[in-house]
Each structure stands twice: as C-alpha cells, then as structure tokens.
PDB file of N, CA and C in Angstrom:
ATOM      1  N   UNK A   1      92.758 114.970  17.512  1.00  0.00           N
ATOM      2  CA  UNK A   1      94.181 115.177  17.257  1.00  0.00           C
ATOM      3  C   UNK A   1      94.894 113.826  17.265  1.00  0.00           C
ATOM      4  N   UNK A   2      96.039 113.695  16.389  1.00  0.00           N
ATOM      5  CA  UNK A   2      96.458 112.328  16.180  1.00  0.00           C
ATOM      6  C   UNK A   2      98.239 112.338  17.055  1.00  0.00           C
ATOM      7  N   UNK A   3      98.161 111.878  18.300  1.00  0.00           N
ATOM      8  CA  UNK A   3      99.329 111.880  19.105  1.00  0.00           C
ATOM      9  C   UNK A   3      99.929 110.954  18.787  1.00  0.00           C
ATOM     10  N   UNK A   4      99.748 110.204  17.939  1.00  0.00           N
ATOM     11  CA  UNK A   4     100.398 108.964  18.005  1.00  0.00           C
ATOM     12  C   UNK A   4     102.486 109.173  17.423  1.00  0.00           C
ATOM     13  N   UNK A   5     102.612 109.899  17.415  1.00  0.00           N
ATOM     14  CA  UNK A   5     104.134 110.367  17.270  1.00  0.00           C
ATOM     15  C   UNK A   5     104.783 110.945  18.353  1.00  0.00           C
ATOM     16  N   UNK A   6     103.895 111.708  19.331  1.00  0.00           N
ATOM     17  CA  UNK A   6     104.318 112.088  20.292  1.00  0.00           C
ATOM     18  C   UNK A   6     103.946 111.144  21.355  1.00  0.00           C
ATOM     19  N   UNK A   7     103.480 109.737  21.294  1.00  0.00           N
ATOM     20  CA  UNK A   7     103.088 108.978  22.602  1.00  0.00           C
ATOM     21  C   UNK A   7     104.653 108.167  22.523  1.00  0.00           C
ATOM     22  N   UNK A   8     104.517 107.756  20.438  1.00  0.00           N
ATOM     23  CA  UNK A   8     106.215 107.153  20.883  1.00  0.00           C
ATOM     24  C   UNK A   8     106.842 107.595  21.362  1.00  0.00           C
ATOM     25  N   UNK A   9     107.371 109.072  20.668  1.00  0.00           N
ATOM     26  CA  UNK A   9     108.354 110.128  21.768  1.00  0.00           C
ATOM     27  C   UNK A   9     108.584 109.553  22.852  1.00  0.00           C
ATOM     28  N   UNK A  10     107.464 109.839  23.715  1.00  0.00           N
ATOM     29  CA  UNK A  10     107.219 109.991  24.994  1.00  0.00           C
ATOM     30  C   UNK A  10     107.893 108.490  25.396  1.00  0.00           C
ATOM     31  N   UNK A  11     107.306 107.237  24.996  1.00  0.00           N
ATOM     32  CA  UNK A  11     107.670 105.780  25.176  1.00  0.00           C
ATOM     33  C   UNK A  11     109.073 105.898  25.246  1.00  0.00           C
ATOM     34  N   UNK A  12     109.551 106.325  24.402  1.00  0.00           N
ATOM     35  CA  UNK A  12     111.228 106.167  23.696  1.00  0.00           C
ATOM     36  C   UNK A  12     112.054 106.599  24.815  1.00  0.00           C
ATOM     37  N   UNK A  13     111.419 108.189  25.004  1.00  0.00           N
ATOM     38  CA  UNK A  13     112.295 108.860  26.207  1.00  0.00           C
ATOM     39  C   UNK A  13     112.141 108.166  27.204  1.00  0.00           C
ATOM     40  N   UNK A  14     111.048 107.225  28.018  1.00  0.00           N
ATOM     41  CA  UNK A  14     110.564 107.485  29.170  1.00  0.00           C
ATOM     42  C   UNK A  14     111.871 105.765  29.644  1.00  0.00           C
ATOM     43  N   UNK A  15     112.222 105.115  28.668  1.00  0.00           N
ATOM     44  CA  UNK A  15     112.973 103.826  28.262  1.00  0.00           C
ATOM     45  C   UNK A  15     114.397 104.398  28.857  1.00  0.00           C
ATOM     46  N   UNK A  16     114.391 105.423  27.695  1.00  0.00           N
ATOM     47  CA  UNK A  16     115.882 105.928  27.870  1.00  0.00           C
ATOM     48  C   UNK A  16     116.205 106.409  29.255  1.00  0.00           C
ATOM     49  N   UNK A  17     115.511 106.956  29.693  1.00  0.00           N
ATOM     50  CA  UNK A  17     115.746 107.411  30.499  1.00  0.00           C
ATOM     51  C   UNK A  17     115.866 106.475  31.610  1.00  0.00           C
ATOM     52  N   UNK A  18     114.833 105.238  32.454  1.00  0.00           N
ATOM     53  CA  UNK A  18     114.779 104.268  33.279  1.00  0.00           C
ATOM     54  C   UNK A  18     116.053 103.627  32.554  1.00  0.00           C
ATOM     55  N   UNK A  19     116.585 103.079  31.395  1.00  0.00           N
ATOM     56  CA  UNK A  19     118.319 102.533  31.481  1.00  0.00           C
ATOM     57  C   UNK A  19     119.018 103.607  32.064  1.00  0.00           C
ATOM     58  N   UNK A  20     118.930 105.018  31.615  1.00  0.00           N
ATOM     59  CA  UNK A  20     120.454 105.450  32.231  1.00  0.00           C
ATOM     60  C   UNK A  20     119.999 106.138  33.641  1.00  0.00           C
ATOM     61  N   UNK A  21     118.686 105.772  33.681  1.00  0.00           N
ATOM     62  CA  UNK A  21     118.687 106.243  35.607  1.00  0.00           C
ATOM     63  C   UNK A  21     119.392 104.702  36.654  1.00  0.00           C
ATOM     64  N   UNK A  22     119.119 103.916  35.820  1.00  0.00           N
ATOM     65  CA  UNK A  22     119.957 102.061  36.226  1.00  0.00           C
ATOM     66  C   UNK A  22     120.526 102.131  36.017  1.00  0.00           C
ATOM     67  N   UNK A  23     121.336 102.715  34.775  1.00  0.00           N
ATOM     68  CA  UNK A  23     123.155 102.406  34.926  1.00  0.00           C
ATOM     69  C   UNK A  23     123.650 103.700  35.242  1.00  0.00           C
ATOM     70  N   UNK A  24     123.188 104.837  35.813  1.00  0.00           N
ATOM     71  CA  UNK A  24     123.901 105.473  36.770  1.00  0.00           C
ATOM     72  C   UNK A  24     123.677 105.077  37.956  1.00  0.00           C
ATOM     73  N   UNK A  25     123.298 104.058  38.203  1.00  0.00           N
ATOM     74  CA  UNK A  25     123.312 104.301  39.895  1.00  0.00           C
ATOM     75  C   UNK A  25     124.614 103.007  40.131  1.00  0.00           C
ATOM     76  N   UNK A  26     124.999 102.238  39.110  1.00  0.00           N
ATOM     77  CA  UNK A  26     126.146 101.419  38.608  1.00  0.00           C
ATOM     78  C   UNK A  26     127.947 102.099  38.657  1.00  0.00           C
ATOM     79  N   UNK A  27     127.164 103.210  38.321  1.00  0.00           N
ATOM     80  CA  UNK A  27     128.797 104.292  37.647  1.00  0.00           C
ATOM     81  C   UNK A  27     129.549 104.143  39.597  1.00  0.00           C
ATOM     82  N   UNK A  28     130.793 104.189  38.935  1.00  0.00           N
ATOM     83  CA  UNK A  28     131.775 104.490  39.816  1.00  0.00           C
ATOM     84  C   UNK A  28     131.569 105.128  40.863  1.00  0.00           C
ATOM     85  N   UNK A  29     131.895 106.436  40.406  1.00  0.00           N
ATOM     86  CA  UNK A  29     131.222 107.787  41.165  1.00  0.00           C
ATOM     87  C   UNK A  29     129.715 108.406  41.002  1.00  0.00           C
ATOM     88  N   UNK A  30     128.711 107.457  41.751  1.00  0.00           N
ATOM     89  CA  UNK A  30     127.608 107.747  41.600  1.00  0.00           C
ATOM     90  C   UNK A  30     127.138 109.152  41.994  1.00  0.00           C
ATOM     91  N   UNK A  31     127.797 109.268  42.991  1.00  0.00           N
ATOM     92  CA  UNK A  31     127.437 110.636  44.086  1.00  0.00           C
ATOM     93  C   UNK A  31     127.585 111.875  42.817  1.00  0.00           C
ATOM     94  N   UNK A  32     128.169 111.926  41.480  1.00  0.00           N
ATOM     95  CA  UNK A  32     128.707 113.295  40.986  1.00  0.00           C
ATOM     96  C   UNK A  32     127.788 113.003  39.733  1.00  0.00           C
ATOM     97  N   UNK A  33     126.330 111.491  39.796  1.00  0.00           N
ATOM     98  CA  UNK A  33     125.677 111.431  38.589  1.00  0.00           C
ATOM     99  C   UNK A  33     124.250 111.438  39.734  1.00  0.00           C
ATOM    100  N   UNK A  34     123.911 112.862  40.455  1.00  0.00           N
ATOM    101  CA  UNK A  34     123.260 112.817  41.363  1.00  0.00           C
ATOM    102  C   UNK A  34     122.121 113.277  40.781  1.00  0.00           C
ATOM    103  N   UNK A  35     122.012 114.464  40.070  1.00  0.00           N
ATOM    104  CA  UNK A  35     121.907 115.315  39.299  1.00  0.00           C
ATOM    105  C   UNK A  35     120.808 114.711  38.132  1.00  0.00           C
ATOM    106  N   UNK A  36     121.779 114.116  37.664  1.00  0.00           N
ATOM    107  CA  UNK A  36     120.930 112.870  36.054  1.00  0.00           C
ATOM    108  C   UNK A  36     120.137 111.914  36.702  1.00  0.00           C
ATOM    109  N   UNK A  37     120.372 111.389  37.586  1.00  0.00           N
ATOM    110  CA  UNK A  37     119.624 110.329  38.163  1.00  0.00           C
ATOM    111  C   UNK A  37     118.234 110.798  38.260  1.00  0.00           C
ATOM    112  N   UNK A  38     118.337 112.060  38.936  1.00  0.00           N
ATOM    113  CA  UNK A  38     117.057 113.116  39.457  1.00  0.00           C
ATOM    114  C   UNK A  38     116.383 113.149  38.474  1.00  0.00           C
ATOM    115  N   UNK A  39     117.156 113.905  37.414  1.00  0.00           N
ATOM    116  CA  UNK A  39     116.254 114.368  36.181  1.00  0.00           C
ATOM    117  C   UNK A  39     115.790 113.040  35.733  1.00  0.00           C
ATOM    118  N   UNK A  40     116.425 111.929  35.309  1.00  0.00           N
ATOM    119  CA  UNK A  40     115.937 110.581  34.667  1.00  0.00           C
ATOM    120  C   UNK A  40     114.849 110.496  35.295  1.00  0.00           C
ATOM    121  N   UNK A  41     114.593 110.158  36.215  1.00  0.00           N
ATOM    122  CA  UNK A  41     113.166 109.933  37.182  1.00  0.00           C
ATOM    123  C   UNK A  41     112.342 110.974  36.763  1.00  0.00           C
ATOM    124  N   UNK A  42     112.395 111.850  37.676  1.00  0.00           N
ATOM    125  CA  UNK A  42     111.355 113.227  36.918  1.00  0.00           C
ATOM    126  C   UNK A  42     111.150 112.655  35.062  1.00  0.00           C
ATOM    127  N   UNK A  43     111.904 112.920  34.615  1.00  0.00           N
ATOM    128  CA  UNK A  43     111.783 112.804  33.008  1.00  0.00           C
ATOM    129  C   UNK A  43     110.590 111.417  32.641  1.00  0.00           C
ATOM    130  N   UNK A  44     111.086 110.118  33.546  1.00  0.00           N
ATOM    131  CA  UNK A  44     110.508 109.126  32.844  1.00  0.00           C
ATOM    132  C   UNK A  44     108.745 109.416  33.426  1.00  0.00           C
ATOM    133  N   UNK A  45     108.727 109.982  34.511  1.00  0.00           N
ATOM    134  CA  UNK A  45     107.767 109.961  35.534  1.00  0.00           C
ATOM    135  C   UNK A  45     106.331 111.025  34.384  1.00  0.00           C
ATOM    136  N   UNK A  46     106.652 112.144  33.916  1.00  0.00           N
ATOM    137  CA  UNK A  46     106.189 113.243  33.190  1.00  0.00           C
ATOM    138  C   UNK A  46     106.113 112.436  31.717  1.00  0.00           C
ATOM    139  N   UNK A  47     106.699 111.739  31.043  1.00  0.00           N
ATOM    140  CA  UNK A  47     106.649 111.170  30.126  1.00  0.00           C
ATOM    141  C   UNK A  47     105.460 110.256  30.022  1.00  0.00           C
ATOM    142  N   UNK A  48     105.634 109.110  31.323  1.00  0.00           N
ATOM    143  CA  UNK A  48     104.400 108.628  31.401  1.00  0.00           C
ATOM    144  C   UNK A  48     103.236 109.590  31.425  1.00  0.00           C
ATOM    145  N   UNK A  49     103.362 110.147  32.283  1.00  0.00           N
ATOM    146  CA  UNK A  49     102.042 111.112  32.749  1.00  0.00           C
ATOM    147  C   UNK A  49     101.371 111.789  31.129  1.00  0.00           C
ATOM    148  N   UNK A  50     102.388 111.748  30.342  1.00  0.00           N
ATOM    149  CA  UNK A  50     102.003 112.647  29.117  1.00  0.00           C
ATOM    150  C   UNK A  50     101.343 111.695  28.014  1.00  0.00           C
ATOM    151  N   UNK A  51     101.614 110.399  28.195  1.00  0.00           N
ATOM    152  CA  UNK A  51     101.084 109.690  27.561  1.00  0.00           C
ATOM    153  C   UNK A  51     100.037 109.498  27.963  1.00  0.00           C
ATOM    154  N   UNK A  52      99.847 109.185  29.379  1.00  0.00           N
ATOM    155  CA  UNK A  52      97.909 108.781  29.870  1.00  0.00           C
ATOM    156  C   UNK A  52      97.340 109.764  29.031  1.00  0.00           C
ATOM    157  N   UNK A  53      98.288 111.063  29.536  1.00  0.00           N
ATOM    158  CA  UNK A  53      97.091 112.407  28.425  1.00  0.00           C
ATOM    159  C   UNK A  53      96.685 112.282  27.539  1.00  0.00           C
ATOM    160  N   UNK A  54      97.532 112.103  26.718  1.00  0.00           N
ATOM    161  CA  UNK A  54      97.419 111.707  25.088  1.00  0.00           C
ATOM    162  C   UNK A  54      96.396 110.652  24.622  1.00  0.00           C
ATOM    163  N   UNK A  55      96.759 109.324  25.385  1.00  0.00           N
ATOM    164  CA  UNK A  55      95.951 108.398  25.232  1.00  0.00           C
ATOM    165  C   UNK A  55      94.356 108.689  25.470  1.00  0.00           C
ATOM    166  N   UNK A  56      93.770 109.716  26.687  1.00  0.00           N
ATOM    167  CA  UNK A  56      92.608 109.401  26.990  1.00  0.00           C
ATOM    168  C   UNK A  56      92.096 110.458  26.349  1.00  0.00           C
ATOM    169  N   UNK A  57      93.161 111.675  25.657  1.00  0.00           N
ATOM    170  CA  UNK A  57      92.412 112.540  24.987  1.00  0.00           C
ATOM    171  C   UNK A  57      91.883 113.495  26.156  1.00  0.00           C
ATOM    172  N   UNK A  58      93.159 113.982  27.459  1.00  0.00           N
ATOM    173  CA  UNK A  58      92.451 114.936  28.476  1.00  0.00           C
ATOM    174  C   UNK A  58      92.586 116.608  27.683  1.00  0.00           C
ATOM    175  N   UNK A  59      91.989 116.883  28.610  1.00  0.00           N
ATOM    176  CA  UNK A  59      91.709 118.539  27.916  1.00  0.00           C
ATOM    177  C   UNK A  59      92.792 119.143  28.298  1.00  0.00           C
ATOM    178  N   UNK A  60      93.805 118.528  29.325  1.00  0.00           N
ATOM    179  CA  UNK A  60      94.857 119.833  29.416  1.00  0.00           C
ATOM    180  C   UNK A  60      96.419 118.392  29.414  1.00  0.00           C
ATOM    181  N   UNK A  61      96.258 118.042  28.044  1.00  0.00           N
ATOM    182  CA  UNK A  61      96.888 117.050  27.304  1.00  0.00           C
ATOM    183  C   UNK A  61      97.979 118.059  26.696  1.00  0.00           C
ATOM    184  N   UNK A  62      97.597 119.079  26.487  1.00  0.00           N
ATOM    185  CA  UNK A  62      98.551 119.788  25.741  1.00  0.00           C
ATOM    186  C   UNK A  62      99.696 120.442  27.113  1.00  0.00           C
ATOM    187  N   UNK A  63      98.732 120.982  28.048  1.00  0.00           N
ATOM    188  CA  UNK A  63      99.789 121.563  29.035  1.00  0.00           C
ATOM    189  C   UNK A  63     100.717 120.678  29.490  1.00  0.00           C
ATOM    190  N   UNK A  64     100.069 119.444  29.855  1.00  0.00           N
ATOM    191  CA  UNK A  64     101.338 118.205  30.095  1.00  0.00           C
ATOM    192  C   UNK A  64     102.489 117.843  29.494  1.00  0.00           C
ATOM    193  N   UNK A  65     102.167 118.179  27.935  1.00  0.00           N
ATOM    194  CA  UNK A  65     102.854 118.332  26.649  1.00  0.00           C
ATOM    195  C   UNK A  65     103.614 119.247  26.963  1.00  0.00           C
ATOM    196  N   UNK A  66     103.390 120.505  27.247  1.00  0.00           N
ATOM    197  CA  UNK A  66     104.431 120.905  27.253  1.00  0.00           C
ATOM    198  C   UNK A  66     104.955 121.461  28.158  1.00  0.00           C
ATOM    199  N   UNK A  67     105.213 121.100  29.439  1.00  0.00           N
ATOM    200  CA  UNK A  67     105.921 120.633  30.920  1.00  0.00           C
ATOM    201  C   UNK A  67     106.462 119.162  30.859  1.00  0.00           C
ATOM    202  N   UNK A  68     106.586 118.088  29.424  1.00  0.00           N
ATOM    203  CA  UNK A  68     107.082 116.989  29.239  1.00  0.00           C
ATOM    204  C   UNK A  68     108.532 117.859  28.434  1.00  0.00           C
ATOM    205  N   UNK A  69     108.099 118.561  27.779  1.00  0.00           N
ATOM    206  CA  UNK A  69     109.075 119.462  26.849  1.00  0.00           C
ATOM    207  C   UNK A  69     110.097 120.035  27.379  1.00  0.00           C
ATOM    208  N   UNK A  70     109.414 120.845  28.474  1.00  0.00           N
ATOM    209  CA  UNK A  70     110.521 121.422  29.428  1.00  0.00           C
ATOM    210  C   UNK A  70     111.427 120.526  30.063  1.00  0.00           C
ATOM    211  N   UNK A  71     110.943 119.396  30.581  1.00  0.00           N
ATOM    212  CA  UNK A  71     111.524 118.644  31.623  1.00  0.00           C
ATOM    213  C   UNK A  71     112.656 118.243  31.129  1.00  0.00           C
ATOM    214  N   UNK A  72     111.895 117.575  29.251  1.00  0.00           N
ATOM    215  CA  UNK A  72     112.524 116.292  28.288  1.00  0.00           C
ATOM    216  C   UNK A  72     114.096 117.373  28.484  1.00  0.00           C
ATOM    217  N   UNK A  73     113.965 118.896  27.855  1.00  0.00           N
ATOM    218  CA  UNK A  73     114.851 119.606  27.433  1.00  0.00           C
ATOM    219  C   UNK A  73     116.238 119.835  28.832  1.00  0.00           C
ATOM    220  N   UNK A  74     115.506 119.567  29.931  1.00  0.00           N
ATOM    221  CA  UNK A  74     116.022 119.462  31.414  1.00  0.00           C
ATOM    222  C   UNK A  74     117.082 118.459  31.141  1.00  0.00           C
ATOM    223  N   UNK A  75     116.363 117.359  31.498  1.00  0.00           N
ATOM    224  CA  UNK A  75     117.336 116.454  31.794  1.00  0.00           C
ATOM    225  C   UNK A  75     118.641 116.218  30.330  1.00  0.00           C
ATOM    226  N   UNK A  76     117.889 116.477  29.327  1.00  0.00           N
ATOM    227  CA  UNK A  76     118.657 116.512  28.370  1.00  0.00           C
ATOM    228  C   UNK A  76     120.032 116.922  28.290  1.00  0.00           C
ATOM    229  N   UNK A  77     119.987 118.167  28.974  1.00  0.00           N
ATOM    230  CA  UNK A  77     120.482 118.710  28.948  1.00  0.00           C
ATOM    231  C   UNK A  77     122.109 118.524  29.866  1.00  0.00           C
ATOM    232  N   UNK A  78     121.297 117.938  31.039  1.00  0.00           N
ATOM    233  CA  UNK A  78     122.215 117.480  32.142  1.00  0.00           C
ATOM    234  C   UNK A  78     123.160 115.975  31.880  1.00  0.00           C
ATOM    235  N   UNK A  79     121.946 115.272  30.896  1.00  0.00           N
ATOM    236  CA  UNK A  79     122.442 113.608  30.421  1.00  0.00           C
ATOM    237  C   UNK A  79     123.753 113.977  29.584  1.00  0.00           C
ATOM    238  N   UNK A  80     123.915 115.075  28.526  1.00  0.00           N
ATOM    239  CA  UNK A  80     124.849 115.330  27.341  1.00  0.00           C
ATOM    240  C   UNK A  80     126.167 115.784  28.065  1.00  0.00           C
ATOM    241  N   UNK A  81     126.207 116.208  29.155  1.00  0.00           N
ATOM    242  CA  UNK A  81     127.088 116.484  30.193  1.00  0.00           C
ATOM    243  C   UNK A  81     128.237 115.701  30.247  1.00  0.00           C
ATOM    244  N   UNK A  82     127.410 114.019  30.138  1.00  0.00           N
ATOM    245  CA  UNK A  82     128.545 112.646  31.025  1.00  0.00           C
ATOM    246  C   UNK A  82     128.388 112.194  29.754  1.00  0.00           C
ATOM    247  N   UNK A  83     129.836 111.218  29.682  1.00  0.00           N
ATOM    248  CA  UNK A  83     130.426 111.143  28.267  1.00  0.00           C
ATOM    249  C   UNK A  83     129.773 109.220  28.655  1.00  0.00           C
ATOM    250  N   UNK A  84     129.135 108.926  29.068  1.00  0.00           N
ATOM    251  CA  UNK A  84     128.836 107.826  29.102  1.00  0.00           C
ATOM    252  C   UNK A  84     127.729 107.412  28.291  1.00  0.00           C
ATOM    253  N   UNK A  85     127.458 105.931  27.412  1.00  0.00           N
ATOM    254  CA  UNK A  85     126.826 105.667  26.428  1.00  0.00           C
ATOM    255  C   UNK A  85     125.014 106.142  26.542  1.00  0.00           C
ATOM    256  N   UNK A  86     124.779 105.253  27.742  1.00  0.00           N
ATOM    257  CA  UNK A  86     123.580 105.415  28.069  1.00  0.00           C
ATOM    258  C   UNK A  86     123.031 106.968  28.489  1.00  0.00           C
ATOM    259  N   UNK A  87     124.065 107.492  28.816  1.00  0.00           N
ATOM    260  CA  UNK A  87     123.406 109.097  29.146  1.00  0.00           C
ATOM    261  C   UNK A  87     123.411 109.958  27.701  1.00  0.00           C
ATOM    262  N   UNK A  88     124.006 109.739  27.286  1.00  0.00           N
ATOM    263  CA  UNK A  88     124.224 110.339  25.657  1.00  0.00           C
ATOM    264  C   UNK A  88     123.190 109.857  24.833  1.00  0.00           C
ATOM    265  N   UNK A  89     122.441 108.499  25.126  1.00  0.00           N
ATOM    266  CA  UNK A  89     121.125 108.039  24.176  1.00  0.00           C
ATOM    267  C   UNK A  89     120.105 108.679  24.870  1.00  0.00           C
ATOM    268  N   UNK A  90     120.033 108.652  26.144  1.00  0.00           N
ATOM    269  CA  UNK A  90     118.816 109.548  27.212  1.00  0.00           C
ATOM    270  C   UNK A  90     119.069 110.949  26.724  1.00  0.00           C
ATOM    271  N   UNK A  91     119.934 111.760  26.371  1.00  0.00           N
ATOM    272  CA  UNK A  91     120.097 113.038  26.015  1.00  0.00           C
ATOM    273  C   UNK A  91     119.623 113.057  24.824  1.00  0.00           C
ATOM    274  N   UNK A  92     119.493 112.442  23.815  1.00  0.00           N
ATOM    275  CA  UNK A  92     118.868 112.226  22.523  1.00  0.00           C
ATOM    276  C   UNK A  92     117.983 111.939  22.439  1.00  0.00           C
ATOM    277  N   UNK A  93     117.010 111.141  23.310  1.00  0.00           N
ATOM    278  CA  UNK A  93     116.071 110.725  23.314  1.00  0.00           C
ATOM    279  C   UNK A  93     114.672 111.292  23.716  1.00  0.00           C
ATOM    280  N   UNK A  94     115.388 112.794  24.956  1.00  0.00           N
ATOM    281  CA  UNK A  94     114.703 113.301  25.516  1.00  0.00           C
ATOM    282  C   UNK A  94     114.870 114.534  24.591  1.00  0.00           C
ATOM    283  N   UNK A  95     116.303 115.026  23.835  1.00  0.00           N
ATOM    284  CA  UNK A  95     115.468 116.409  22.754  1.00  0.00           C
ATOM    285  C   UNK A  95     114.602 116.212  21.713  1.00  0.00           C
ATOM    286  N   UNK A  96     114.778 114.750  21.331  1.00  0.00           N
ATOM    287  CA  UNK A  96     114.029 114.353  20.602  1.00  0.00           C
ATOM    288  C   UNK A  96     112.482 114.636  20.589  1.00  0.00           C
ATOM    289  N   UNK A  97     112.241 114.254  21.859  1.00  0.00           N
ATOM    290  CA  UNK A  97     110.736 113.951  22.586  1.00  0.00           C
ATOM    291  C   UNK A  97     110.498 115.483  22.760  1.00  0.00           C
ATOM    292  N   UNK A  98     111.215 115.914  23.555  1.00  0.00           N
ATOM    293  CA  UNK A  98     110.534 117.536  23.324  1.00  0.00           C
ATOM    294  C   UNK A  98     110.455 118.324  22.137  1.00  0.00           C
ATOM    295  N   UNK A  99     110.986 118.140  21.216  1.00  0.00           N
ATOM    296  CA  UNK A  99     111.029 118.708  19.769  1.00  0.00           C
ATOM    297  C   UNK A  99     109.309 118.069  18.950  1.00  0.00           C
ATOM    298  N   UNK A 100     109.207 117.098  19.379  1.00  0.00           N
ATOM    299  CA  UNK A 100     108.041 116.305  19.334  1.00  0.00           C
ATOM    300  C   UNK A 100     107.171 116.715  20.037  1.00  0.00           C
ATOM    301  N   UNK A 101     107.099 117.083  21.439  1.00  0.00           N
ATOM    302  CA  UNK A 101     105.748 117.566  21.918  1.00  0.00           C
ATOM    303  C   UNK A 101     105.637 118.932  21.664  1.00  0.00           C
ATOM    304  N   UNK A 102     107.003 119.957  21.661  1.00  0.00           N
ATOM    305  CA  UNK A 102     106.543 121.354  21.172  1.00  0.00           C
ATOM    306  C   UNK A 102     105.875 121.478  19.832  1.00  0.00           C
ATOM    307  N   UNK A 103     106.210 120.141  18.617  1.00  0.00           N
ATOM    308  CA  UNK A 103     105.825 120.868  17.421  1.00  0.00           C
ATOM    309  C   UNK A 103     104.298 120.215  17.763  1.00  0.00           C
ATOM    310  N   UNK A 104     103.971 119.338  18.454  1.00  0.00           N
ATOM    311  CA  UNK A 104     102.639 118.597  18.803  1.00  0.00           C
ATOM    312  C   UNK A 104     101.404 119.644  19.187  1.00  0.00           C
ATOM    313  N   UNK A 105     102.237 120.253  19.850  1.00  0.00           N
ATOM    314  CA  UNK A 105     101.327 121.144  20.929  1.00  0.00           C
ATOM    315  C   UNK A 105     101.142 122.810  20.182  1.00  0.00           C
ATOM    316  N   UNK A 106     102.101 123.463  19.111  1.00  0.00           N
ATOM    317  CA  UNK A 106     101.893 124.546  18.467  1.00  0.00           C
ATOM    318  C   UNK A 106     100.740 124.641  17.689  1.00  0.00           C
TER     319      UNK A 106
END
C-alpha cells in the first residue's frame, strides 16, 4: 500500500499542531485554551505514532489510521472554536489529515 499521502497528512498535522500547542500556551488567557492545548498534544503524539505505522508497514497500520482520524477530527474540532491564526491552521490541518487517513484506510 502506498501511504505516502497520508504520512504527509500526518507530518503537516502533527507541525500544526506543536505551533498552536506553543502559541497557546503564549495566549493571554491560557487557562480557557486548556482544552486545545490537550488535544494539540494528543493530536501531534497519534500523528507521529501513525506515521511509524505507515512507514514500517505494521499490520494494524490501518487501526492507528484510524484512531489518528478520530483524534485529527477531535481536536479539530476544538482548534476552529478560537478565532486565533494558529488554531484555525491546526483545525485545517487536522480535517485535512483525517479526511486523508479515512479515505487511506477504506
């Protein structure tokens, strides 16, 4: 199987996400970007993890795939929330990536 679209995904999100888990912890009112911070971590953390998969060609490459999907769609979800730059590219970055590992993994 040829992952190589879903490892970028995965790269892209896992970026986006480590900037806006760093520049939320910057924001004003960090305490009320408690939430995104969480998910950013989780998100970049599963992203990696989905790439080792991919890369070594494991047999349950696909399930990782798609618990990267869920997560990506998680935090996504929470990033589109805050009207701030970097959380709005992490929110894009991560439906992106899951739209990418679900059609990867069907």
């Amino acid at each position: 199987m040829n992952y190589e679209e879903c490892i970028q995904a995965c790269l892209e999100c896992m970026e986006a996400c480590n900037v806006c888990f760093d520049a939320c912890l910057t924001e004003e009112h960090t305490h009320m970007m408690a939430d995104c911070i969480r998910l950013d971590r989780a998100c970049a953390e599963v992203c990696g993890m989905a790439v080792q998969a991919m890369q070594t060609n494991s047999p349950v490459a696909d399930l990782i795939c798609n618990l990267c999907a869920k997560v990506c769609e998680r935090c996504g979800n929470e990033c589109k929330q805050h009207d701030h730059d970097h959380c709005q590219r992490c929110a894009e970055a991560c439906f992106k990536c899951a739209e990418v590992c679900r059609k990867m993994i069907a």
